[in-house]
Protein backbone atom coordinates (compact mmCIF):
# COMPACT_ATOMS: atom_id res chain seq x y z
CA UNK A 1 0.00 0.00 0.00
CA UNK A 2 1.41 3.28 -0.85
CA UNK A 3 2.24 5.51 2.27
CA UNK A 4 0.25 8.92 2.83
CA UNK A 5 3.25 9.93 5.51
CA UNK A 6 6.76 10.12 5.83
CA UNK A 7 7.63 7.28 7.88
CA UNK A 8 10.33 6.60 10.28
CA UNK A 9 11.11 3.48 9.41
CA UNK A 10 11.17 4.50 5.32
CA UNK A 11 13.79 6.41 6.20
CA UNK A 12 15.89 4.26 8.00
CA UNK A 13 15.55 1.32 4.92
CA UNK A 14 16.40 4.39 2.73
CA UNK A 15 19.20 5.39 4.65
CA UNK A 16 20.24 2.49 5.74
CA UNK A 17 19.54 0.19 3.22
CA UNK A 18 18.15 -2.01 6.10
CA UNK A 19 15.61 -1.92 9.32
CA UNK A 20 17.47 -1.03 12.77
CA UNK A 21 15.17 -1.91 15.76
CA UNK A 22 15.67 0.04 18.91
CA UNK A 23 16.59 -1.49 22.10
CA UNK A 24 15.47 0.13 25.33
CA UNK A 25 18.24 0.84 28.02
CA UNK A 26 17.79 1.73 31.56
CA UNK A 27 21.01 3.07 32.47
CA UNK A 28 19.73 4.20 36.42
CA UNK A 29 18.85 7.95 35.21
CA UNK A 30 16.87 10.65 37.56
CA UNK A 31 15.07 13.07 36.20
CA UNK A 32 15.35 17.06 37.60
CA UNK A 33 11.43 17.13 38.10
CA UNK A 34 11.54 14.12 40.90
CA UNK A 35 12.86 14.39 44.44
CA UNK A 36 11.91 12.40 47.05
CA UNK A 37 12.66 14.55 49.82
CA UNK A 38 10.20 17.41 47.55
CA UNK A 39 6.27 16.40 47.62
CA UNK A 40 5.88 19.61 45.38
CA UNK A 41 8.99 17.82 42.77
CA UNK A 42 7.01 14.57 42.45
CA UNK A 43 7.40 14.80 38.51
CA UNK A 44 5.32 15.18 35.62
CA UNK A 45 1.61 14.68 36.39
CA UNK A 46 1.08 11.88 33.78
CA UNK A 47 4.40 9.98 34.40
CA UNK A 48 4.89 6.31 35.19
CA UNK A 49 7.97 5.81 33.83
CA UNK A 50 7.81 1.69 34.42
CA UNK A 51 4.93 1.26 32.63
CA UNK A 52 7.31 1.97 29.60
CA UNK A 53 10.41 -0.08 30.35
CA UNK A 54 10.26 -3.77 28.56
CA UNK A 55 10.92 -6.31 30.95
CA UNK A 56 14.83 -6.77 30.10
CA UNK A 57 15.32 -3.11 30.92
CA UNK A 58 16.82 -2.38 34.47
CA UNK A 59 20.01 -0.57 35.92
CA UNK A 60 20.73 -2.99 38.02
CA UNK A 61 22.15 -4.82 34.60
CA UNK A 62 24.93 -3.80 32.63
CA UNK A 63 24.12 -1.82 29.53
CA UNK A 64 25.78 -4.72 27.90
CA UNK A 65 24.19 -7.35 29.08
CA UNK A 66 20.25 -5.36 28.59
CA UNK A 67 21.25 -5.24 24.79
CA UNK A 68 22.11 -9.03 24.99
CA UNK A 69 18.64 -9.76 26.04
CA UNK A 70 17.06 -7.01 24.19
CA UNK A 71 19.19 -8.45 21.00
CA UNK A 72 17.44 -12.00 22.03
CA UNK A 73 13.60 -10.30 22.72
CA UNK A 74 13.89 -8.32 19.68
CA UNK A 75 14.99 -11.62 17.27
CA UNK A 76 11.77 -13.57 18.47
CA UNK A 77 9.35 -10.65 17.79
CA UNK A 78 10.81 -8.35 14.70
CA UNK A 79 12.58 -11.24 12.39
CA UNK A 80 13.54 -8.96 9.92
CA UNK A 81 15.77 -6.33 11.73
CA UNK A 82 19.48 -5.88 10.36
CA UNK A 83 20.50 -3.85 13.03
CA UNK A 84 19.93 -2.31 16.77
CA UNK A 85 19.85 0.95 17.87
CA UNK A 86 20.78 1.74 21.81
CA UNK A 87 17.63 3.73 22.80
CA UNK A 88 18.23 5.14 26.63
CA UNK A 89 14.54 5.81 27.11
CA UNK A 90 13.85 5.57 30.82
CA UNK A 91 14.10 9.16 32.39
CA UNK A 92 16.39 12.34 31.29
CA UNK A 93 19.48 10.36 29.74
CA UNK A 94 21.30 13.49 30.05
CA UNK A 95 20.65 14.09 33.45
CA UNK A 96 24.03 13.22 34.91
CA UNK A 97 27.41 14.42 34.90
CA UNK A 98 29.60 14.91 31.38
CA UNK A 99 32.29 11.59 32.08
CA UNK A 100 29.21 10.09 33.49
CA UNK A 101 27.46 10.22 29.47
CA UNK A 102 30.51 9.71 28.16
CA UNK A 103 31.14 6.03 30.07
CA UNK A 104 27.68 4.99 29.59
CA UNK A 105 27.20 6.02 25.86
CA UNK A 106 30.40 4.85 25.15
CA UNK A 107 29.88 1.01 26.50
CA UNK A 108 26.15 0.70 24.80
CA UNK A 109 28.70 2.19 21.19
CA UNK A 110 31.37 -0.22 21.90
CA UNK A 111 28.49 -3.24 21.57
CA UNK A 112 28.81 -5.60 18.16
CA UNK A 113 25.60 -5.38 17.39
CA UNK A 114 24.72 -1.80 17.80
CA UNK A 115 24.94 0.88 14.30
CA UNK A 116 23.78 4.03 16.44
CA UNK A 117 22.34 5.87 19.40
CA UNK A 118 19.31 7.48 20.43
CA UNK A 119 18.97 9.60 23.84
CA UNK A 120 15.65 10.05 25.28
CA UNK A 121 15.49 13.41 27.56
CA UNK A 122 14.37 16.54 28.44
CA UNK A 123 15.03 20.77 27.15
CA UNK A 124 16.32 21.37 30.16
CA UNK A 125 18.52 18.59 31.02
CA UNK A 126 21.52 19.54 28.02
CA UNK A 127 23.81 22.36 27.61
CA UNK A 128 26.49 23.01 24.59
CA UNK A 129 29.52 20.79 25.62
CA UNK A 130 26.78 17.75 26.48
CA UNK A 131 25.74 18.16 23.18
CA UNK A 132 29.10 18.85 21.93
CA UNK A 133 30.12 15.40 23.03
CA UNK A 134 26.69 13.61 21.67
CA UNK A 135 28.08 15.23 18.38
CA UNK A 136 30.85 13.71 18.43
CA UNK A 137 29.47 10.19 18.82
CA UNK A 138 28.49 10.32 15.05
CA UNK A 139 32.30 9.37 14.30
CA UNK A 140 32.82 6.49 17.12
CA UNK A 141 36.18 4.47 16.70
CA UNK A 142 36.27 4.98 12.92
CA UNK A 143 32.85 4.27 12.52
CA UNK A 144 30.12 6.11 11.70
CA UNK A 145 27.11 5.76 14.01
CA UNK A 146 23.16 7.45 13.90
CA UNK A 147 22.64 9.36 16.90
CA UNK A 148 20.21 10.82 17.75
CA UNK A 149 18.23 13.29 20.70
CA UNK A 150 14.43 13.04 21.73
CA UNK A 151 12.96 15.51 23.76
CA UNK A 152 9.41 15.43 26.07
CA UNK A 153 7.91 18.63 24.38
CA UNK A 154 4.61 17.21 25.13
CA UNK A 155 2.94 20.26 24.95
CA UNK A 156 3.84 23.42 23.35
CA UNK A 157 1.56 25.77 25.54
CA UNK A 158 2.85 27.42 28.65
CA UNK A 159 -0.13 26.79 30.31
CA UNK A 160 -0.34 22.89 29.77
CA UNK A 161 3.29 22.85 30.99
CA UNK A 162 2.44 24.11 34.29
CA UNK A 163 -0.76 21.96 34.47
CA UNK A 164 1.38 19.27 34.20
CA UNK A 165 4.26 19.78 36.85
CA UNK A 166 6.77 19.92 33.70
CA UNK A 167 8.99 21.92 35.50
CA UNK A 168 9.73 23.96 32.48
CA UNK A 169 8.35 26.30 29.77
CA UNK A 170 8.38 26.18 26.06
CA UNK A 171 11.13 28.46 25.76
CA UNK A 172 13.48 26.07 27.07
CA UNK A 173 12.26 23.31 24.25
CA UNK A 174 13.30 25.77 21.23
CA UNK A 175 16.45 26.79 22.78
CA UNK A 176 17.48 22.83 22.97
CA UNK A 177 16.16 21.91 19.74
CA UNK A 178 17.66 24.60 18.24
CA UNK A 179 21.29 23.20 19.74
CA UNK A 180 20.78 20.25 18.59
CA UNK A 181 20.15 21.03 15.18
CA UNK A 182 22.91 23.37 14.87
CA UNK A 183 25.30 20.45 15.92
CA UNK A 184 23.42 18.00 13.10
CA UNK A 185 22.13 15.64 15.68
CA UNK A 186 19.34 14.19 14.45
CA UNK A 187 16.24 15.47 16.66
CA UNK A 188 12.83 14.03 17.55
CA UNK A 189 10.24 15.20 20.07
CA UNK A 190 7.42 13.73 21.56
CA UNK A 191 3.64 15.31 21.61
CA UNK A 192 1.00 14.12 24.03
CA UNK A 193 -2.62 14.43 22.38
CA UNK A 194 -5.66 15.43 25.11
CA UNK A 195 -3.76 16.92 28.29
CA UNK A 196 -5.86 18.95 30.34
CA UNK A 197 -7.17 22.46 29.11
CA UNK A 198 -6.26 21.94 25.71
CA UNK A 199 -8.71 21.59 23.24
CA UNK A 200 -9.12 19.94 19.53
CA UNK A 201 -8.05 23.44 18.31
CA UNK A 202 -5.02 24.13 20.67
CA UNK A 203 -3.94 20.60 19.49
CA UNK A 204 -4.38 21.41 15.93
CA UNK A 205 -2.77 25.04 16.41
CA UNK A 206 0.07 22.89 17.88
CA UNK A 207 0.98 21.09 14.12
CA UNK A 208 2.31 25.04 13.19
CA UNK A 209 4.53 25.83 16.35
CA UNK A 210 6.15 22.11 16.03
CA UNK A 211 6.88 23.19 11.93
CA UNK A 212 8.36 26.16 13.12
CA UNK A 213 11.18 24.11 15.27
CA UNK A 214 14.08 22.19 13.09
CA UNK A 215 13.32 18.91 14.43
CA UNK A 216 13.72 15.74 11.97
CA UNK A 217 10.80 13.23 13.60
CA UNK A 218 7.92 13.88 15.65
CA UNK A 219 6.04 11.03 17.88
CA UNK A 220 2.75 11.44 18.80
CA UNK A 221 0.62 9.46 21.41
CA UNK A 222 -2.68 9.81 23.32
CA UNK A 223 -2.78 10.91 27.06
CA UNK A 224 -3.14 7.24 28.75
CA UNK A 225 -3.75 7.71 32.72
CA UNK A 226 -1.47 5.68 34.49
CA UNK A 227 -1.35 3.99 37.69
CA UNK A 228 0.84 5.62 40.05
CA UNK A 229 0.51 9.03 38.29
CA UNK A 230 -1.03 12.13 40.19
CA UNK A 231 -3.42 12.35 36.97
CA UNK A 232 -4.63 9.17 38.28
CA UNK A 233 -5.69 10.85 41.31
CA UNK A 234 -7.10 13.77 39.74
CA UNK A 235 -9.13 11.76 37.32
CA UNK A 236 -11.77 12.33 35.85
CA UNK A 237 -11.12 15.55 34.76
CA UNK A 238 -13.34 17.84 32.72
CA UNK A 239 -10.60 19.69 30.59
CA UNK A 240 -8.69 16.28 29.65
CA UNK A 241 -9.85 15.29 25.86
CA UNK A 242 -10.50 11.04 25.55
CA UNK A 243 -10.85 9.91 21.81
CA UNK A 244 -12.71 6.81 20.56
CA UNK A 245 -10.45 4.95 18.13
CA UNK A 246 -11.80 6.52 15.20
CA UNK A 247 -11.90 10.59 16.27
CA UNK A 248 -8.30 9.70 17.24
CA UNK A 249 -7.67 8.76 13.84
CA UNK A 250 -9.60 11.42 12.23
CA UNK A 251 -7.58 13.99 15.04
CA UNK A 252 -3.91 12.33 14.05
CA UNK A 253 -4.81 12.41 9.79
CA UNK A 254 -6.03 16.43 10.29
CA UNK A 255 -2.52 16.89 12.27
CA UNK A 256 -0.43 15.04 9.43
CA UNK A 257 -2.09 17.21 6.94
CA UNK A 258 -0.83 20.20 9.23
CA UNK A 259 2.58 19.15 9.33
CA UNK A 260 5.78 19.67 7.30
CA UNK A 261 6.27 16.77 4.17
CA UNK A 262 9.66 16.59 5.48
CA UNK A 263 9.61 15.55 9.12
CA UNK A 264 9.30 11.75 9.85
CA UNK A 265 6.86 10.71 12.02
CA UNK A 266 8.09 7.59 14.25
CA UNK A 267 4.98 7.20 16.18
CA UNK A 268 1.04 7.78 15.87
CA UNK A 269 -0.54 6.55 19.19
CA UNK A 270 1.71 4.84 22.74
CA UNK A 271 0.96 1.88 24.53
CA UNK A 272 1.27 0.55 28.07
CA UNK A 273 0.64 -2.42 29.41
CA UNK A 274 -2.91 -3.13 30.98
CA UNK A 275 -1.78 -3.63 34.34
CA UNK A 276 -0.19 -0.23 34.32
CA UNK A 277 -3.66 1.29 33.23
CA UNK A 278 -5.57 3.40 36.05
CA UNK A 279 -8.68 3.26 33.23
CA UNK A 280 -8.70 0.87 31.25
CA UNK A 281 -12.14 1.06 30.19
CA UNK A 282 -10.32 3.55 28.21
CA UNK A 283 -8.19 1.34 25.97
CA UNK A 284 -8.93 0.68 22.33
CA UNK A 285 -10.41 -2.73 21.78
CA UNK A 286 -11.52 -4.64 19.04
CA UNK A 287 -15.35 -5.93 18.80
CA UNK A 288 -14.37 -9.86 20.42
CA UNK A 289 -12.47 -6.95 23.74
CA UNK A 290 -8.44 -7.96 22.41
CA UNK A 291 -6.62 -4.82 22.79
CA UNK A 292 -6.10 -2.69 19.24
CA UNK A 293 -1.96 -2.99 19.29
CA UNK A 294 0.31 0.39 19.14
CA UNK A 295 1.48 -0.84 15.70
CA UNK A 296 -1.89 -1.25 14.08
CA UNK A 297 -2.53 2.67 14.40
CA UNK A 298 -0.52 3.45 11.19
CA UNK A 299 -2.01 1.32 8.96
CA UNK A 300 -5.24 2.79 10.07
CA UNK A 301 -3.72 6.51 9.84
CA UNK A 302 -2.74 5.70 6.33
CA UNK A 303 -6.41 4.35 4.72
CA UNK A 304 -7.54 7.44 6.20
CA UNK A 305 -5.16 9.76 4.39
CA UNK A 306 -5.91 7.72 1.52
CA UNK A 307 -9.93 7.77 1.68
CA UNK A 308 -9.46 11.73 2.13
CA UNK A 309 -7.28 11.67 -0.77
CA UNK A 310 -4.83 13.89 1.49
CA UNK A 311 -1.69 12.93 2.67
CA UNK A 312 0.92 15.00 5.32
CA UNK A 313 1.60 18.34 4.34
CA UNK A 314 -1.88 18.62 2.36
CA UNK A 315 -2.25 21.90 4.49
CA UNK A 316 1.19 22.94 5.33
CA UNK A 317 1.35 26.56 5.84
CA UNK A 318 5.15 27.36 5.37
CA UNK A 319 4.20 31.33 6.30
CA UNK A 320 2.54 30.31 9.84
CA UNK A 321 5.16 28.19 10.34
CA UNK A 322 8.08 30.56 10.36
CA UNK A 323 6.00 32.74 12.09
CA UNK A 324 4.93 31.00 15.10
């Protein structure tokens, strides 16, 4: 079926030549927004960061030994992958001293199997010689390597961001992006779709502020209410926005046709386990109750583009997006 987006993984086979599955690594990060000792630091109001770890992911392994098993996890489920890609995804992977990165990315490089490196964090958790030395990492012992930096925008409004216990404002996402980009790291950011007080129109508004930052890839992904979270103990909530399977659909196809032709898009929709769900009444289901899979969003994403006769970009305004 032709494709009505510019995919992530397109890219990669085009690049590449070849599909590079990421493996998750849990190298025993913080995060700045969490402090035990702080009730009012208790991090972001949707996070439960385990209910994104796969079960091979934990710091009390060695990096090497997590992409051993993720290696072995990955080879049962995706057949056809040619090559890995270290992905430290649990917290702010930047969050700790410079030698600190430097060890850590280093030994998850230094790995047979791995072509490249991707670093999950936050805007405010980097500064120019971190980024210096992630630039760096695209030459790694006479090889060259992908790297990559993804940052938690999740929302590009001021006022979701303190809604949320973010712990910082937009400002601080453009200024990181914008260092990244100047060092040619590739750079992806995350968007969460219904967080409180923002409504179909903010979200849509949103496609034209994320055109206006150089970022490479985008991931979006419904607000899912997690156990553990303090949303979970504010729910339900009036000003958060819950989609059916189809509006979603309909919502992700009118932001695609928002957004630049050029930036990849790596993910429509997340998932999370059941037992990590607070509500999950909530979760997309087929007809016979199985649970509609992360990976089965796309293909849906796509017929829609298709029976609209659109595709991303369809409405691209290049003036609103260099003027944000």
């Amino acid at each position: 079926m032709a494709m009505y987006y510019n995919s992530y993984s397109s890219f990669f086979r085009t690049t590449f030549g070849s599909r590079l599955q990421k493996i998750s690594i849990d190298a025993g990060f913080g995060c700045p927004n969490r402090d035990p000792s702080d009730r009012s630091m208790g991090g972001c109001s949707f996070c439960n960061n385990a209910a994104f770890n796969p079960s091979y992911c934990s710091p009390a392994k060695k990096i090497s030994q997590q992409i051993d098993e993720g290696v072995e996890f990955h080879e049962r489920r995706y057949r056809n992958a040619d090559g890995y890609l270290a992905y430290f995804q649990a917290y702010s992977n930047t969050f700790a001293p410079l030698p600190t990165l430097e060890r850590l990315y280093s030994e998850a490089l230094q790995h047979p199997e791995i072509k490249g490196i991707i670093i999950g964090t936050r805007p405010d958790c980097v500064d120019e010689d971190k980024l210096d030395f992630i630039a760096s990492l695209k030459e790694f012992n006479g090889q060259h390597r992908f790297v990559a930096v993804e940052y938690g925008i999740e929302s590009c409004y001021d006022s979701t961001l303190i809604r949320i216990n973010r712990g910082h404002d937009f400002a601080a996402t453009r200024h990181a992006v914008e260092m990244t980009a100047q060092r040619g790291i590739h750079c992806g950011g995350h968007l969460i779709i219904g967080l409180p007080g923002e409504s179909r129109s903010m979200i849509l508004d949103e496609a034209g502020i994320v055109n206006s930052l150089p970022l490479n890839s985008i991931k979006l992904h419904q607000l899912q209410i997690l156990k553990g979270s303090a949303l979970e103990h504010e729910w339900p909530l009036d000003d958060c926005l819950a989609f059916p399977l189809d509006e979603y659909i309909s919502l992700v196809c009118d932001i695609l046709e928002r957004l630049r032709p050029d930036l990849l898009i790596e993910r429509m929709a997340g998932e999370v386990p059941p037992r990590f769900q607070a509500h999950p009444e909530l979760s997309w289901r087929r007809p016979d109750g199985r649970l509609i899979r992360n990976e089965e969003i796309a293909p849906l994403v796509n017929a829609e583009l298709q029976r609209r006769g659109s595709r991303q970009g369809a409405k691209y305004n290049a003036t609103a997006a260099n003027n944000p």
